[in-house]
C-alpha atoms as a PDB file:
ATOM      1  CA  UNK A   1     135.941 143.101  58.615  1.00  0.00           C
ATOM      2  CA  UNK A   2     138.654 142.544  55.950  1.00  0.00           C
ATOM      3  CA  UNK A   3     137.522 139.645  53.589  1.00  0.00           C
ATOM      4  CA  UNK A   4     140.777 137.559  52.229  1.00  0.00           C
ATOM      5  CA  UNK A   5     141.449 137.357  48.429  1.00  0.00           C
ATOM      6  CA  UNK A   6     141.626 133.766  48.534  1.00  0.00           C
ATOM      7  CA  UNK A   7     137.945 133.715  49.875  1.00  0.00           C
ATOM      8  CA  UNK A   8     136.643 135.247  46.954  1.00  0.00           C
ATOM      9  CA  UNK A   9     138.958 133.606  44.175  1.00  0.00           C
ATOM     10  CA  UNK A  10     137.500 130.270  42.321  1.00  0.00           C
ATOM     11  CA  UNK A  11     139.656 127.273  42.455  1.00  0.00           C
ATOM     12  CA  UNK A  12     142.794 127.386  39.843  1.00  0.00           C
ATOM     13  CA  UNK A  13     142.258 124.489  37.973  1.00  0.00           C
ATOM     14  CA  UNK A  14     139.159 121.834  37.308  1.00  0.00           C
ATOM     15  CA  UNK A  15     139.291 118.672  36.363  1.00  0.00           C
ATOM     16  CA  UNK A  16     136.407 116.578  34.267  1.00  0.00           C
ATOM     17  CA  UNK A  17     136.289 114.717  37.436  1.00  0.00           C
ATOM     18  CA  UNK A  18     135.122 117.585  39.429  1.00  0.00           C
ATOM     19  CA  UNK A  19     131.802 119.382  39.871  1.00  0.00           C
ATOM     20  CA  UNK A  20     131.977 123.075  39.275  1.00  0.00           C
ATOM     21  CA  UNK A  21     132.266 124.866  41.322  1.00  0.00           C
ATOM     22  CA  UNK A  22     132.450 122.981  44.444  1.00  0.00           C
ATOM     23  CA  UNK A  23     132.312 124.208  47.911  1.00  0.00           C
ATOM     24  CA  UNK A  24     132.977 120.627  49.238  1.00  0.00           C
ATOM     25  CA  UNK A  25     135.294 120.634  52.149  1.00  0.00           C
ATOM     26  CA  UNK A  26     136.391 117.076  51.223  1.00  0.00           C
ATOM     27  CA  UNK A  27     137.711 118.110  48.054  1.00  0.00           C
ATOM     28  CA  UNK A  28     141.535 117.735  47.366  1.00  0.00           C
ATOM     29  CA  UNK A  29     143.519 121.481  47.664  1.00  0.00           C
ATOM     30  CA  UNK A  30     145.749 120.732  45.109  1.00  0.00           C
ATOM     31  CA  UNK A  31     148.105 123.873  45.711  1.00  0.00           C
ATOM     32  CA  UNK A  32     148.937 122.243  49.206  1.00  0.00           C
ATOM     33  CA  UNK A  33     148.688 118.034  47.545  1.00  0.00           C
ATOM     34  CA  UNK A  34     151.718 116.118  48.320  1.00  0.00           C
ATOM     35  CA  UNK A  35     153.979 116.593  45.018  1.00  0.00           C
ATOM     36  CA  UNK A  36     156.219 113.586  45.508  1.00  0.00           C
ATOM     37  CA  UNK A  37     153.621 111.153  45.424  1.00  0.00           C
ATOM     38  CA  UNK A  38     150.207 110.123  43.862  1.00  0.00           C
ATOM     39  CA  UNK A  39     148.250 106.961  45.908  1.00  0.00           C
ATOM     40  CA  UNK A  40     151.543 106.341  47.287  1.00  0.00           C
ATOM     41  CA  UNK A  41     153.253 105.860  44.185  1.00  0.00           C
ATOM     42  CA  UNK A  42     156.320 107.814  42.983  1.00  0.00           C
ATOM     43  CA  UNK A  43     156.416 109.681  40.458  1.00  0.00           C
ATOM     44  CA  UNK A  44     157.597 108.403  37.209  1.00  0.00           C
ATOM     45  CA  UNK A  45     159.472 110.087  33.836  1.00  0.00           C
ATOM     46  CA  UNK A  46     157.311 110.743  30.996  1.00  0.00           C
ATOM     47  CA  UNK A  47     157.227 112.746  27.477  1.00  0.00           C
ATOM     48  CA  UNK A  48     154.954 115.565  27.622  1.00  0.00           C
ATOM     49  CA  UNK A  49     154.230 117.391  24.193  1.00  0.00           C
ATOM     50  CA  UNK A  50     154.221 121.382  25.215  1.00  0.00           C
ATOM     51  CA  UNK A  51     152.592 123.577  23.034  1.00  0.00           C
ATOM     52  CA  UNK A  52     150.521 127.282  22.305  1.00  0.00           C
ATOM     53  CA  UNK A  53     147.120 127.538  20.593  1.00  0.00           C
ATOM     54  CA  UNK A  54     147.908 128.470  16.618  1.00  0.00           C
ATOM     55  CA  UNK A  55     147.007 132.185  17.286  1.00  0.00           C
ATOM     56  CA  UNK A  56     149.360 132.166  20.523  1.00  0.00           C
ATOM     57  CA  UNK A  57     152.776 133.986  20.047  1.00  0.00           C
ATOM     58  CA  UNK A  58     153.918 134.007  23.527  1.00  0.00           C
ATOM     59  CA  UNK A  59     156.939 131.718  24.286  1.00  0.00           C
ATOM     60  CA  UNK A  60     157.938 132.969  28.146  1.00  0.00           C
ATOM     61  CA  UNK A  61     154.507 130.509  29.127  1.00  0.00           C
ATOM     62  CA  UNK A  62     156.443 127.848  27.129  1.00  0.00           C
ATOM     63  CA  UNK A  63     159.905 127.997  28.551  1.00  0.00           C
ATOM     64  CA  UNK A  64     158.682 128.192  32.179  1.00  0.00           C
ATOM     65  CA  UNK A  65     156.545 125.327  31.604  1.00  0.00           C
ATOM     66  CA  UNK A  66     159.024 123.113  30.413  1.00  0.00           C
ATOM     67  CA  UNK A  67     161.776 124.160  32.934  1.00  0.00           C
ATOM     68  CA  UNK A  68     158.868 123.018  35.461  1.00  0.00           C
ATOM     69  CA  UNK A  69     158.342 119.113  33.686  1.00  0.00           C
ATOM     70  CA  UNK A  70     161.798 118.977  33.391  1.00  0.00           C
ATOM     71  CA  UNK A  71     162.337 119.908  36.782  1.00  0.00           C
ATOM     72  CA  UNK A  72     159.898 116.704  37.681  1.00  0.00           C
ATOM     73  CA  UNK A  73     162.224 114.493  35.394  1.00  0.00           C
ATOM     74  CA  UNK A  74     159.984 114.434  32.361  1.00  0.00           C
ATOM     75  CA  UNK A  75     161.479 114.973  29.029  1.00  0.00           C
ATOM     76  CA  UNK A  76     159.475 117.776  27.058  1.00  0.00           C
ATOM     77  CA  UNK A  77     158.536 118.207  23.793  1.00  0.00           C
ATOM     78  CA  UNK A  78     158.355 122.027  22.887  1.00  0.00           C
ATOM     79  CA  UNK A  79     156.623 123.043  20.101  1.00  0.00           C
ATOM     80  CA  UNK A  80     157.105 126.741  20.318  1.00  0.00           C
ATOM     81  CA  UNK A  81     154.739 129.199  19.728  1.00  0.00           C
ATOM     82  CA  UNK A  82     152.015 129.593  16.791  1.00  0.00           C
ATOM     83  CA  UNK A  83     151.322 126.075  16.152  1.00  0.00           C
ATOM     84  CA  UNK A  84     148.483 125.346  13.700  1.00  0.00           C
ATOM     85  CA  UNK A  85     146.338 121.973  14.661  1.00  0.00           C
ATOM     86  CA  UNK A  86     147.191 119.768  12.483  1.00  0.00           C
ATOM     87  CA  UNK A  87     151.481 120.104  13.337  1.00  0.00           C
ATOM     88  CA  UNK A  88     149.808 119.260  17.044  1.00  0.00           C
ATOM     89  CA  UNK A  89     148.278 116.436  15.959  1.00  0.00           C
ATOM     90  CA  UNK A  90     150.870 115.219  13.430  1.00  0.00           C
ATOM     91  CA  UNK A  91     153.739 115.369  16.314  1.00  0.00           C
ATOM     92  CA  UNK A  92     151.841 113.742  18.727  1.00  0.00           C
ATOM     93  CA  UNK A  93     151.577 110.523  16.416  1.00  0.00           C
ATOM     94  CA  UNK A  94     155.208 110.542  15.788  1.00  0.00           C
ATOM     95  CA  UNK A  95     156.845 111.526  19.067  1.00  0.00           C
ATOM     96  CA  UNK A  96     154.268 109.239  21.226  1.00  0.00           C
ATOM     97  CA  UNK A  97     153.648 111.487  24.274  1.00  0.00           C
ATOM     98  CA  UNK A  98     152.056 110.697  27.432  1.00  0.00           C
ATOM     99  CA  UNK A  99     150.196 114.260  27.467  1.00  0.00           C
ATOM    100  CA  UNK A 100     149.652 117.092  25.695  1.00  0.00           C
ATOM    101  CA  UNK A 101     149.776 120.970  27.602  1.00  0.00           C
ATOM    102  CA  UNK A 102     148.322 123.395  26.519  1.00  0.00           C
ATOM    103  CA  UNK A 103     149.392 126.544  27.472  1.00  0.00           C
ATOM    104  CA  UNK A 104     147.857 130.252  26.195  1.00  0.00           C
ATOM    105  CA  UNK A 105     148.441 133.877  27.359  1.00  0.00           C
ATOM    106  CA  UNK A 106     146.690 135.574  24.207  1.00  0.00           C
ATOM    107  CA  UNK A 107     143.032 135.433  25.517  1.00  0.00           C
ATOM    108  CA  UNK A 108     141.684 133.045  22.890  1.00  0.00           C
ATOM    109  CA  UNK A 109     142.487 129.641  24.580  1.00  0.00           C
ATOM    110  CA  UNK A 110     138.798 129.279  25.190  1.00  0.00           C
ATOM    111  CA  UNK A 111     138.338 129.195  21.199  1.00  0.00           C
ATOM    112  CA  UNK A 112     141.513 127.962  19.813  1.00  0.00           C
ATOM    113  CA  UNK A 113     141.931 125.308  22.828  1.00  0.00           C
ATOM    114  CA  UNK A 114     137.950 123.492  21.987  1.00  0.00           C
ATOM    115  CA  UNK A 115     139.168 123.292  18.084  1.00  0.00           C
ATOM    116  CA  UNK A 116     142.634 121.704  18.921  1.00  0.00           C
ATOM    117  CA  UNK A 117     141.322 119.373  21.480  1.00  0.00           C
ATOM    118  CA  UNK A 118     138.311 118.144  19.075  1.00  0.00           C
ATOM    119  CA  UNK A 119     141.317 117.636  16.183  1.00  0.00           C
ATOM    120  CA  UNK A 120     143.090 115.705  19.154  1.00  0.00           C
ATOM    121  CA  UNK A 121     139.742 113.958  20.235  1.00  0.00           C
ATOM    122  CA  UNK A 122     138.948 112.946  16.724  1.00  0.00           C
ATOM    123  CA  UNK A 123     142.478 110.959  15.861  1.00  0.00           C
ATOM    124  CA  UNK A 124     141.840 107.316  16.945  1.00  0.00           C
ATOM    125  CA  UNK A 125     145.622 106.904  17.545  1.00  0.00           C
ATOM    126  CA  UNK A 126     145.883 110.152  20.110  1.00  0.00           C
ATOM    127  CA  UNK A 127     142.461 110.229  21.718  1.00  0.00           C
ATOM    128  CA  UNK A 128     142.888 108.388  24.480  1.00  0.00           C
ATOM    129  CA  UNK A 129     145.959 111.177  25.535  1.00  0.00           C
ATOM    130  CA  UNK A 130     145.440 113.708  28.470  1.00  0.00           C
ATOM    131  CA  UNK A 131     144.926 116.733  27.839  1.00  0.00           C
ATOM    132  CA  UNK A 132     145.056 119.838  29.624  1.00  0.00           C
ATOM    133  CA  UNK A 133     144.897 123.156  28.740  1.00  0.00           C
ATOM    134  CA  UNK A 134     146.185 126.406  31.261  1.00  0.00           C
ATOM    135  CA  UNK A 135     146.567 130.111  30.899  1.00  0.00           C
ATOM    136  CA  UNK A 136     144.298 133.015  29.793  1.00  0.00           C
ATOM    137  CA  UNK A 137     141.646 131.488  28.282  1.00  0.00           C
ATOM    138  CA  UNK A 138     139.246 134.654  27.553  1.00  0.00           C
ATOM    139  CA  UNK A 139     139.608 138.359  26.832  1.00  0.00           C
ATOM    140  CA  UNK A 140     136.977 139.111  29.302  1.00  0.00           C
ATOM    141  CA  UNK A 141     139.088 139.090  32.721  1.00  0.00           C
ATOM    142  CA  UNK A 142     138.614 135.678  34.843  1.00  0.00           C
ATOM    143  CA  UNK A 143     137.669 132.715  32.941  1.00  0.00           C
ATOM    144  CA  UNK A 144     134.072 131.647  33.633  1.00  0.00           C
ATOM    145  CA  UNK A 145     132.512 128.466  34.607  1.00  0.00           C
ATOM    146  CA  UNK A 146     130.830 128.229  31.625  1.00  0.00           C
ATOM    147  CA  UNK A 147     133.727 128.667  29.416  1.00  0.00           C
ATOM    148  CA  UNK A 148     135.405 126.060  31.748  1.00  0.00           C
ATOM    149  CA  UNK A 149     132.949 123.934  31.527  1.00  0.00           C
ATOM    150  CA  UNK A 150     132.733 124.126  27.325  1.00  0.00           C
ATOM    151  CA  UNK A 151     136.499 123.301  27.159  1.00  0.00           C
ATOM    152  CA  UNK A 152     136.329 120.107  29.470  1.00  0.00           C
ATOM    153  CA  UNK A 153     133.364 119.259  27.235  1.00  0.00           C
ATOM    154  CA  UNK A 154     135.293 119.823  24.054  1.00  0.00           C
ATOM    155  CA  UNK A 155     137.546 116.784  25.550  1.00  0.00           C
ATOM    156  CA  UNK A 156     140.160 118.457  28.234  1.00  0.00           C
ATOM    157  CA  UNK A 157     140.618 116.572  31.159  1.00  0.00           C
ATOM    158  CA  UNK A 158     141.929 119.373  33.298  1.00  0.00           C
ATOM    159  CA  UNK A 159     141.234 123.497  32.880  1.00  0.00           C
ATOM    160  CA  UNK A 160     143.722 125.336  34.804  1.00  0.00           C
ATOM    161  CA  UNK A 161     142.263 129.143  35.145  1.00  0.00           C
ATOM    162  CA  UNK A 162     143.759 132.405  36.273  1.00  0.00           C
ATOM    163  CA  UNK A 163     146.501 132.545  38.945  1.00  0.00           C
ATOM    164  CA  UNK A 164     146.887 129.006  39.018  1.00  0.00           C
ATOM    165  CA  UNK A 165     149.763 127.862  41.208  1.00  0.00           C
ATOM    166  CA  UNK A 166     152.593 126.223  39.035  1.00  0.00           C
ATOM    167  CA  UNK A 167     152.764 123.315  41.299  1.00  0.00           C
ATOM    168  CA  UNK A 168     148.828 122.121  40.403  1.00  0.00           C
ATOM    169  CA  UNK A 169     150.562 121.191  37.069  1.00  0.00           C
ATOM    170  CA  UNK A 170     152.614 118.099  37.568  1.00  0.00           C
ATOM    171  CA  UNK A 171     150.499 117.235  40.632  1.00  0.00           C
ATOM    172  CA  UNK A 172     147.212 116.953  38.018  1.00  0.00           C
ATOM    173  CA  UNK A 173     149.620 114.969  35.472  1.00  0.00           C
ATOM    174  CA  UNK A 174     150.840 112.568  37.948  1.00  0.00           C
ATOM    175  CA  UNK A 175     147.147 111.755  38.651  1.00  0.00           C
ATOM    176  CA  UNK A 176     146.329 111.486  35.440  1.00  0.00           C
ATOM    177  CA  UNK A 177     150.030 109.168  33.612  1.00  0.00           C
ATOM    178  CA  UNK A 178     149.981 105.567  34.067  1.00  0.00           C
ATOM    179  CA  UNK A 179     152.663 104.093  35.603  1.00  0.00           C
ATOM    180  CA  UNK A 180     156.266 105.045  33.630  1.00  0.00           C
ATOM    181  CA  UNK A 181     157.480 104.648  30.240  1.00  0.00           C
ATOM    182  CA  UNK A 182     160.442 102.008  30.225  1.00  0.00           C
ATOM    183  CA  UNK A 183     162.265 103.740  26.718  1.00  0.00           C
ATOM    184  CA  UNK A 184     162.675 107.062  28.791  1.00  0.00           C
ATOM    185  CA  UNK A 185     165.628 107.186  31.389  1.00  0.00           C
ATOM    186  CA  UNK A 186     164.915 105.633  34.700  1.00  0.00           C
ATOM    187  CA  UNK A 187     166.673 108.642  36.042  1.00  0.00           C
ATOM    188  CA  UNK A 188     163.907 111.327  36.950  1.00  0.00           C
ATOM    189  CA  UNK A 189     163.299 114.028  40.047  1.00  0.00           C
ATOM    190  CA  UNK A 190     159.934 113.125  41.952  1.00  0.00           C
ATOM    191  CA  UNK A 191     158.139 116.314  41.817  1.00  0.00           C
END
C-alpha cells in the first residue's frame, strides 16, 4: 500500500494559538482557507516590514515575498538581505508597520530569528507587532517541534516550516491585522 507524502509531512506553519502538533480534525487547513476573507471581513491594505535574519544573504526569499504582499495590496517594506537587529528594530519605529516577516533560507533562522524577535519583544513601542518568521530555520533537515516551539516562545506569533504553501502567508496575516490603516491607499487586491 503506497502511503501519500502529505500523510507523513507536519503541518507548514504553527501559530502560538495552536497546539503542536495537532491531529485535530477540526483544525483550520490553512493551504485550502478562504484567501479573500477572514470572519467575513475583507481584506484590508497594510505596511508589512520584510526582512532576513543578520547572517541571511539570500534575497530571491525576499523578492518573492514581497511580490506576494503586494499582490494582496499591502505596501512592503524591504529591508534586503543581512540586516543586523538593531536596523530591524530602528525601522520598525520609524516606518510604523503592521507586521514584521521574517524570512530565512541560510539554516540559522532558529538562532538568529529568537535574538531578533526578543530585540523586537523588548521595545515597548514595537512589541505589541506580529511577528512571524518562515523559511529554513535549522541546518538539520525539517525543522522540529521543539525548535518551533522555542521560536513561538521567543515571541513569534506564527512559525511557518518547510514546504510551506505561499498562500498560508497572507491568510495567517489577515488573521492576525486589525482592521485597515486609513494613511495607506484604499485601493488594495483582497488576497
Amino acid at each position: 500500500m503506497e502511503i501519500p507524502l502529505s500523510a507523513l509531512t507536519p503541518p507548514a506553519a504553527f501559530t502560538a494559538d495552536d497546539t503542536l502538533p495537532s491531529s485535530d480534525p477540526t483544525i483550520v487547513d490553512l493551504t485550502t482557507a478562504d484567501l479573500t476573507a477572514t470572519d467575513g471581513v475583507q481584506a484590508t491594505r497594510h505596511r508589512i516590514l520584510l526582512s532576513t535574519t543578520s547572517s541571511d544573504s539570500h534575497t530571491w526569499n525576499l523578492m518573492f515575498l514581497q511580490l506576494l504582499l503586494e499582490e494582496c495590496g499591502h505596501e512592503v517594506v524591504n529591508l534586503g538581505p543581512c540586516v543586523p537587529d538593531a536596523l530591524l528594530v530602528e525601522t520598525a519605529r520609524s516606518c510604523r508597520p503592521s507586521a514584521i516577516v521574517i524570512s530565512t533560507v541560510n539554516g540559522h533562522g532558529r538562532i538568529d530569528g529568537a535574538r531578533v524577535v526578543r530585540a523586537v519583544r523588548r521595545d515597548p513601542e514595537i512589541a505589541q507587532l506580529p511577528i512571524v518568521i518562515g523559511g529554513k530555520l535549522g541546518i538539520e533537515g525539517t525543522s522540529s517541534d521543539d525548535e518551533v516551539s522555542r521560536l513561538l516562545e521567543a515571541g513569534f506569533d506564527a512559525v511557518f516550516i518547510g514546504d510551506a504553501n505561499p498562500d498560508e502567508l497572507p491568510t495567517a496575516l489577515s488573521r492576525m491585522l486589525p482592521a485597515g490603516r486609513p494613511e495607506l491607499s484604499e485601493a488594495s487586491r483582497a488576497c
